[in-house]
C-alpha atoms as a PDB file:
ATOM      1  CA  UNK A   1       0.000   0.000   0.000  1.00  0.00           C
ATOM      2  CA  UNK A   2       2.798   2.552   0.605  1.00  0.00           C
ATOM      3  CA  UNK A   3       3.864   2.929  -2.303  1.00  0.00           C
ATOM      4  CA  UNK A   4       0.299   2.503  -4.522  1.00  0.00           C
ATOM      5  CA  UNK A   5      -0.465   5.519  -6.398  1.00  0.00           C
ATOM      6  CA  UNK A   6      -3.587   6.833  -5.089  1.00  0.00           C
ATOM      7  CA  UNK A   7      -6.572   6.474  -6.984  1.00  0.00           C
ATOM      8  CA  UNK A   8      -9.498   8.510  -5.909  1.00  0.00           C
ATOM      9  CA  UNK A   9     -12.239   6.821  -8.289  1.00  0.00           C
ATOM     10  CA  UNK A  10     -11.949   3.209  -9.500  1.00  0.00           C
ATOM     11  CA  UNK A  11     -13.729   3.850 -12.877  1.00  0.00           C
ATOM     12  CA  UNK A  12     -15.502   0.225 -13.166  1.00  0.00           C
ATOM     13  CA  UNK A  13     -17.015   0.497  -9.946  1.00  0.00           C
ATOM     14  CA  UNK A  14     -18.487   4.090 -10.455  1.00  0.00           C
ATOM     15  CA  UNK A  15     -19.729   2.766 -13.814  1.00  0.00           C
ATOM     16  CA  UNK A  16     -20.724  -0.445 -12.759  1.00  0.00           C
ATOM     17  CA  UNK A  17     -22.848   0.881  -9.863  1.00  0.00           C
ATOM     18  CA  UNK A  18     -24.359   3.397 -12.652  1.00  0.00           C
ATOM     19  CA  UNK A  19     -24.956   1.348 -15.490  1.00  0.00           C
ATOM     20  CA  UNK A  20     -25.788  -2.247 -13.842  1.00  0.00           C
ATOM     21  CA  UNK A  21     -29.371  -1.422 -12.597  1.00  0.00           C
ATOM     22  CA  UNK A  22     -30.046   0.606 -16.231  1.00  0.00           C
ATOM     23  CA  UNK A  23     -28.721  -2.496 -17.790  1.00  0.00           C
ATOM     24  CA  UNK A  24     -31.186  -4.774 -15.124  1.00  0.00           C
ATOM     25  CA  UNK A  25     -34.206  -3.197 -15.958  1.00  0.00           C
ATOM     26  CA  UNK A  26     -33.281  -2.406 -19.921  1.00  0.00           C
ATOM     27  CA  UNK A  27     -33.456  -6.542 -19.712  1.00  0.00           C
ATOM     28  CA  UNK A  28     -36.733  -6.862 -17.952  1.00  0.00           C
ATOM     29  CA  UNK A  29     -38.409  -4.457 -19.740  1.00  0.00           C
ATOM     30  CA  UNK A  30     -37.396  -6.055 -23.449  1.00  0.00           C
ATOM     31  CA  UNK A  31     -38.627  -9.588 -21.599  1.00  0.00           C
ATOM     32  CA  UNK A  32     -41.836  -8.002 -20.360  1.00  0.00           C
ATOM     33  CA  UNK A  33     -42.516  -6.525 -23.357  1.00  0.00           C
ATOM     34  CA  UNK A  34     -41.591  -9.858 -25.808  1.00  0.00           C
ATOM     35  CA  UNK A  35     -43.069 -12.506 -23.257  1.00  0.00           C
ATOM     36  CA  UNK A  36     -46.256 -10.985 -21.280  1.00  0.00           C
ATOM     37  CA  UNK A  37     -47.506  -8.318 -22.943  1.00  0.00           C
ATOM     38  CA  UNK A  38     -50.061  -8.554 -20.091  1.00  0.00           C
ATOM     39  CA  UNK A  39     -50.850  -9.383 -16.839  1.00  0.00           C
ATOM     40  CA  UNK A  40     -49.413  -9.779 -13.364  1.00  0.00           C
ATOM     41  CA  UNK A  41     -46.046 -10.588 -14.794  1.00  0.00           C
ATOM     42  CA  UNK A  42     -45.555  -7.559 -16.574  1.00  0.00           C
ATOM     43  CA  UNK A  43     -46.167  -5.480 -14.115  1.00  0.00           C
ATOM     44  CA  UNK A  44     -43.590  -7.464 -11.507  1.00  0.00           C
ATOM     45  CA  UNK A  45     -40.961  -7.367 -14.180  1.00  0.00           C
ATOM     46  CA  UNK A  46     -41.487  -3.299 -14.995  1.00  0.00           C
ATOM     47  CA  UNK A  47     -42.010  -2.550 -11.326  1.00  0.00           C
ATOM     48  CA  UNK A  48     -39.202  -4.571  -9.389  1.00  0.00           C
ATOM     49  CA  UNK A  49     -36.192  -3.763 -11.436  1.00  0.00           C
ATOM     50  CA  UNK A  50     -37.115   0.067 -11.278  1.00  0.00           C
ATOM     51  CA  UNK A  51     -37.914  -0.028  -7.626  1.00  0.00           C
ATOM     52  CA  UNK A  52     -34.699  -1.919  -7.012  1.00  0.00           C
ATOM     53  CA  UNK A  53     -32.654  -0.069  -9.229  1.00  0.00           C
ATOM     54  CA  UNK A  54     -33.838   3.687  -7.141  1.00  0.00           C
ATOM     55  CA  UNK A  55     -33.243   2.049  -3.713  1.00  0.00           C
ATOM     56  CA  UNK A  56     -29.823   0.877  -5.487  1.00  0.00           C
ATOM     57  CA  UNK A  57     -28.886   4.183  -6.524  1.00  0.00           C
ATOM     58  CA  UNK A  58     -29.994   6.155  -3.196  1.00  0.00           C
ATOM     59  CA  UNK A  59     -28.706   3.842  -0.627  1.00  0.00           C
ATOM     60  CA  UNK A  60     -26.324   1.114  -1.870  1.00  0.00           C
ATOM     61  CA  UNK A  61     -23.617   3.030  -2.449  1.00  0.00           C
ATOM     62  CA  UNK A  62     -23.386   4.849   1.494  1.00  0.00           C
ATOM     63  CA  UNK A  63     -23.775   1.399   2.778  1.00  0.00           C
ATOM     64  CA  UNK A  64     -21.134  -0.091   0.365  1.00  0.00           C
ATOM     65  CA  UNK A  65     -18.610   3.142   1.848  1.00  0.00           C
ATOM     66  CA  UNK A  66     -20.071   2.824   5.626  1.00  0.00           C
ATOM     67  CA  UNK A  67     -19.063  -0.857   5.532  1.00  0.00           C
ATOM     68  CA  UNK A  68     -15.574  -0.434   3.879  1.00  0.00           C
ATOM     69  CA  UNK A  69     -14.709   2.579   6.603  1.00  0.00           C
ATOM     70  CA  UNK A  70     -15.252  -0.268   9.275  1.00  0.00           C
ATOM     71  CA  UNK A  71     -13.133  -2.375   7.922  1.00  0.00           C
ATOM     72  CA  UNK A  72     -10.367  -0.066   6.984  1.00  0.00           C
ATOM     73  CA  UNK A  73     -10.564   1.191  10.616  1.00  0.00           C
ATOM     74  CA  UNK A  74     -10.133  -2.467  11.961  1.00  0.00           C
ATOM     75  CA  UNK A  75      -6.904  -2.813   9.757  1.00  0.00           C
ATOM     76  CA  UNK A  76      -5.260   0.323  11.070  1.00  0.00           C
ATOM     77  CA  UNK A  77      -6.336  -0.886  14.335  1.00  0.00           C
ATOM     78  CA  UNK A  78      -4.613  -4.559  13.823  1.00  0.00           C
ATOM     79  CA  UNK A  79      -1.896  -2.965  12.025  1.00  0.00           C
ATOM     80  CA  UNK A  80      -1.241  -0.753  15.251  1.00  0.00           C
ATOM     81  CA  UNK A  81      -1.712   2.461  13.242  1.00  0.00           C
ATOM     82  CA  UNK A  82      -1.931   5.435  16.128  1.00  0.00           C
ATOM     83  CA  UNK A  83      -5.407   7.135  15.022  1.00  0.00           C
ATOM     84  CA  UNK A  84      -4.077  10.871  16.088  1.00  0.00           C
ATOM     85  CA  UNK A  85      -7.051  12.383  14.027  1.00  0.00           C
ATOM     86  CA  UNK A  86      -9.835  10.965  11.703  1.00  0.00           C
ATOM     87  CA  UNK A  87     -11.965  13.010   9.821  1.00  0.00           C
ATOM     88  CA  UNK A  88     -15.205  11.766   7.867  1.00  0.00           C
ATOM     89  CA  UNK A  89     -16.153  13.827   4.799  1.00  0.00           C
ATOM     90  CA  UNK A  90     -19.180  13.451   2.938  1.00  0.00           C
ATOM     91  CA  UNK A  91     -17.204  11.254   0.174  1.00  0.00           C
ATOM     92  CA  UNK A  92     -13.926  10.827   1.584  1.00  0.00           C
ATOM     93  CA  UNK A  93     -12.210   9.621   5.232  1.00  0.00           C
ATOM     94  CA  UNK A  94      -8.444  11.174   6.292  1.00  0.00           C
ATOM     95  CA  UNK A  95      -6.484   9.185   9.377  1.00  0.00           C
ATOM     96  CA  UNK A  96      -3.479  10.797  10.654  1.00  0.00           C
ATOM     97  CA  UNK A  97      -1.191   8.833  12.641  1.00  0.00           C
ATOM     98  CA  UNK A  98       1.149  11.945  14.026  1.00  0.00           C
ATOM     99  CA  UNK A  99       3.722  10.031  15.707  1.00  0.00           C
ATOM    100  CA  UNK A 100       4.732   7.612  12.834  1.00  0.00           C
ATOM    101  CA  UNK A 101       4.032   9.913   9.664  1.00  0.00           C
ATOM    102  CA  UNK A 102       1.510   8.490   7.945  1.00  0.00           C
ATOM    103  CA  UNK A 103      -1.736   8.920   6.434  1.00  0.00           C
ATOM    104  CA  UNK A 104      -4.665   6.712   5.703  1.00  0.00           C
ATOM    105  CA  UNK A 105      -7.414   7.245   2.830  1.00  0.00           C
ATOM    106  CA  UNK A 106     -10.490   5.802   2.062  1.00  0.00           C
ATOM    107  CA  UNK A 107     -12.870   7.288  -1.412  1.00  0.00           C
ATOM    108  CA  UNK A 108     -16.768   7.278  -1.772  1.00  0.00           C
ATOM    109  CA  UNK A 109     -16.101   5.988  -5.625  1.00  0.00           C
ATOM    110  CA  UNK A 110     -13.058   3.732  -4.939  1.00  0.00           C
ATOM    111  CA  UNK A 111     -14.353   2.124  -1.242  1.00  0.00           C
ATOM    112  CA  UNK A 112     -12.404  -1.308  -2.026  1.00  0.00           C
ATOM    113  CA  UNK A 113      -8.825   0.203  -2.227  1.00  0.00           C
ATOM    114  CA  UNK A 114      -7.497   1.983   1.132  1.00  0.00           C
ATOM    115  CA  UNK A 115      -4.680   3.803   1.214  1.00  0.00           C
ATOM    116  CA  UNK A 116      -1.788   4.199   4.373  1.00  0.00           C
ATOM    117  CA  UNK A 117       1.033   6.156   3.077  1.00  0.00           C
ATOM    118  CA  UNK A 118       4.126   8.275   4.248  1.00  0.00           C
ATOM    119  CA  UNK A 119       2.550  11.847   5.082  1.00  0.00           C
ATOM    120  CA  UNK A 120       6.025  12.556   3.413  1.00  0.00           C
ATOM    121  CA  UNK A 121       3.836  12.482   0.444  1.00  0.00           C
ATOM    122  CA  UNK A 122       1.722  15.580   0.727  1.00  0.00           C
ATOM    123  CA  UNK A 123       3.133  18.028  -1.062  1.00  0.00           C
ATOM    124  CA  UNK A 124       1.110  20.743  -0.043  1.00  0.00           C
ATOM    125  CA  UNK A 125      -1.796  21.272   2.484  1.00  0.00           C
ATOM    126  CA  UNK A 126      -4.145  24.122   2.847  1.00  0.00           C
ATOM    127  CA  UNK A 127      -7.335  25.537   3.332  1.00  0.00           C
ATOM    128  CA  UNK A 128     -10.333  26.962   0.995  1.00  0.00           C
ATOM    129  CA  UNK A 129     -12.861  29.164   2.711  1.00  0.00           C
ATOM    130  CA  UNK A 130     -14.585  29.395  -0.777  1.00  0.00           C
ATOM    131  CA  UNK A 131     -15.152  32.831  -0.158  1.00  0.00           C
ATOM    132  CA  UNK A 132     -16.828  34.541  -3.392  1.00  0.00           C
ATOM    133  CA  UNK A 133     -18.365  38.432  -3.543  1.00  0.00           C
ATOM    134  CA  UNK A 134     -16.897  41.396  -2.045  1.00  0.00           C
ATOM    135  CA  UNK A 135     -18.691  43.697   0.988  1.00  0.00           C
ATOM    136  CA  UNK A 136     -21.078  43.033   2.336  1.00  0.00           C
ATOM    137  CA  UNK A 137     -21.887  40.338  -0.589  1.00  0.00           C
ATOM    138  CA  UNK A 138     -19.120  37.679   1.022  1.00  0.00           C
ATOM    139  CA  UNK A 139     -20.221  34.049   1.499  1.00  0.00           C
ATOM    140  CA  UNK A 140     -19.471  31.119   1.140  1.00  0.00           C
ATOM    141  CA  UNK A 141     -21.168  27.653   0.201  1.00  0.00           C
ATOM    142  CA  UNK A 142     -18.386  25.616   1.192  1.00  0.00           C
ATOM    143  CA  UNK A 143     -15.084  25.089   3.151  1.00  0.00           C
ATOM    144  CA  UNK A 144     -12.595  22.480   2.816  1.00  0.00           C
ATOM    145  CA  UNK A 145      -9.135  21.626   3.241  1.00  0.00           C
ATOM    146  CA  UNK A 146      -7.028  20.872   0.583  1.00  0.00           C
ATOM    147  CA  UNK A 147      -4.132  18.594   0.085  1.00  0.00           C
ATOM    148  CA  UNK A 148      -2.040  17.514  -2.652  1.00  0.00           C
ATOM    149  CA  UNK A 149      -0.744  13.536  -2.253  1.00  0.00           C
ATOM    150  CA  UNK A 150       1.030  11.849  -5.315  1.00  0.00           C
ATOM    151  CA  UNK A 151       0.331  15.105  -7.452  1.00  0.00           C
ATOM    152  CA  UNK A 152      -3.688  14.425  -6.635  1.00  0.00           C
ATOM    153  CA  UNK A 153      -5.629  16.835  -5.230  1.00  0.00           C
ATOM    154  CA  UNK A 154      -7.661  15.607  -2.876  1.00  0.00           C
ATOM    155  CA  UNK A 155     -10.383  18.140  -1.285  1.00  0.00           C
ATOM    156  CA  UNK A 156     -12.707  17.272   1.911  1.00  0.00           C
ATOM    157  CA  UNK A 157     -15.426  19.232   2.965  1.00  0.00           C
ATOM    158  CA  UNK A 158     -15.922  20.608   6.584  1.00  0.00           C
ATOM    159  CA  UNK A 159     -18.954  22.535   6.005  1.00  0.00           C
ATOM    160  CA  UNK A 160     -21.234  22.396   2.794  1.00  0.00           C
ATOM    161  CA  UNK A 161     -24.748  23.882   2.365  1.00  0.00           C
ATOM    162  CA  UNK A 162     -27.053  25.022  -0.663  1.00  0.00           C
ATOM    163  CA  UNK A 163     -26.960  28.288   0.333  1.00  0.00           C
ATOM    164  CA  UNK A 164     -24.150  31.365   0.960  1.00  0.00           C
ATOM    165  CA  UNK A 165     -23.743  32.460   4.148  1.00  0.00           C
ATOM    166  CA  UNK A 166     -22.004  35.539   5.816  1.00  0.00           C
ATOM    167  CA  UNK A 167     -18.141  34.903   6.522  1.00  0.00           C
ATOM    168  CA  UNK A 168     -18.817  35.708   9.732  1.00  0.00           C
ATOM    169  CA  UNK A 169     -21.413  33.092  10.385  1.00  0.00           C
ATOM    170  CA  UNK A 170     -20.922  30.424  13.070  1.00  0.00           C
ATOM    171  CA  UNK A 171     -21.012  27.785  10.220  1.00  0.00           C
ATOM    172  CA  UNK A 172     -18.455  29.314   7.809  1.00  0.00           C
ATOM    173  CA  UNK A 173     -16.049  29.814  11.309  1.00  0.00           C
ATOM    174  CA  UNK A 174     -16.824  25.951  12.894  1.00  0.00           C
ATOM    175  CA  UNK A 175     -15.646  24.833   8.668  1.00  0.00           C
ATOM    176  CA  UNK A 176     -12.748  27.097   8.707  1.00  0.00           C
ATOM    177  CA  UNK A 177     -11.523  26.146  12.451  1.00  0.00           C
ATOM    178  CA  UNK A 178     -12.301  22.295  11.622  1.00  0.00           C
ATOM    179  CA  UNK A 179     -10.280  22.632   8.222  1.00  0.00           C
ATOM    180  CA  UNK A 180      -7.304  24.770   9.793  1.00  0.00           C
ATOM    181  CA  UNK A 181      -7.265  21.774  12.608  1.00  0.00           C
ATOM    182  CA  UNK A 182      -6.494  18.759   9.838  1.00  0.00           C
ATOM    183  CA  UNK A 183      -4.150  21.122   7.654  1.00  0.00           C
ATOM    184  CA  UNK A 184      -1.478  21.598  11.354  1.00  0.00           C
ATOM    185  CA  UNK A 185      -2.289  17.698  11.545  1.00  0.00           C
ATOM    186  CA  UNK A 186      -0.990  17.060   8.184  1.00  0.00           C
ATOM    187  CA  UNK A 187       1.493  19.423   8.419  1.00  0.00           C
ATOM    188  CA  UNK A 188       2.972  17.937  12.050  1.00  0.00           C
ATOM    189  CA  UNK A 189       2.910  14.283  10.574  1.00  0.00           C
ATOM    190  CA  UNK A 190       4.770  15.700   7.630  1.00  0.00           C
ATOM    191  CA  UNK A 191       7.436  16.533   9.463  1.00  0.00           C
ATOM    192  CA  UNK A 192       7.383  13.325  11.501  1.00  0.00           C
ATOM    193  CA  UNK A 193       7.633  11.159   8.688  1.00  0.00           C
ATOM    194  CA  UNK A 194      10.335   9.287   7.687  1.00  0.00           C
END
């Protein structure tokens, strides 16, 4: 693992879990339509597949990721990996072990690969307020911190929302505090590494 290049979607999976159910119900539809034009069995062959393939789509692939975070967790446990910090994002989990230097990754769209590397390997960490607007105009949507591992950027989100708030809004300050906090992690195991 530490020295895999980091891969922050495995391509097959995010097209698998895509395409699969539209492929699932393409095929029940064409055998609905060719072998019961009527009755009971063409409605159980139009409605299951597209029932399964929506509860596939809105909850298969957060159980899939909860899941693999367990397990990854267990291995750094067993491997006797010093969890200094952990941070979840909403597609993406960061485990700092300070006192040896290293860093472990798990990805929403690659959940069967984890990742414990040298933090040796960040090149560069910082923070984004994603501040936009000037005056009284200044918001933000979204704060994250930033860091760049095996020239990949890799960007997790402290606070999100669907709306701009004020920079000086107890949301936008908890996201910038939170984000500032894992960039002086990352930094300290960086220069703990070997």
């Amino acid at each position: 693992m530490e020295n895999e290049k980091i891969k922050k979607i495995n391509v097959l999976y995010l097209l698998g879990y895509i395409f699969v159910p539209i492929l699932v119900c393409a095929l029940c539809y064409t055998i609905g339509v060719m072998f019961f034009p009527k009755g009971t069995m063409a409605v159980i062959l139009f409605m299951v597949p597209t029932f399964a393939a929506v509860i596939w789509w809105c909850f298969a692939g957060r159980f899939i990721y909860k899941r693999k975070q367990k397990e990854f967790e267990r291995q750094l446990d067993e491997d006797k990996f010093e969890r200094n910090q952990t941070f979840y994002g909403s597609g993406n989990m960061v485990v700092v072990d300070i006192k040896h230097g290293k860093i472990g990754l798990l990805f929403f769209w690659n959940p069967f690969e984890s990742y414990v590397v040298s933090a040796k390997k960040v090149s560069k960490a910082w923070v984004d307020d994603g501040k936009s607007g000037a005056g009284v105009f200044a918001g933000s949507g979204r704060v994250s911190f930033l860091f760049k591992i095996d020239d990949i950027k890799v960007r997790i989100n402290t606070f999100t929302s669907n709306q701009r708030w004020r920079m000086d809004s107890e949301y936008i300050l908890t996201g910038i505090s939170k984000a500032d906090m894992m960039v002086q992690v990352l930094e300290e195991a960086r220069s703990k590494a070997k």
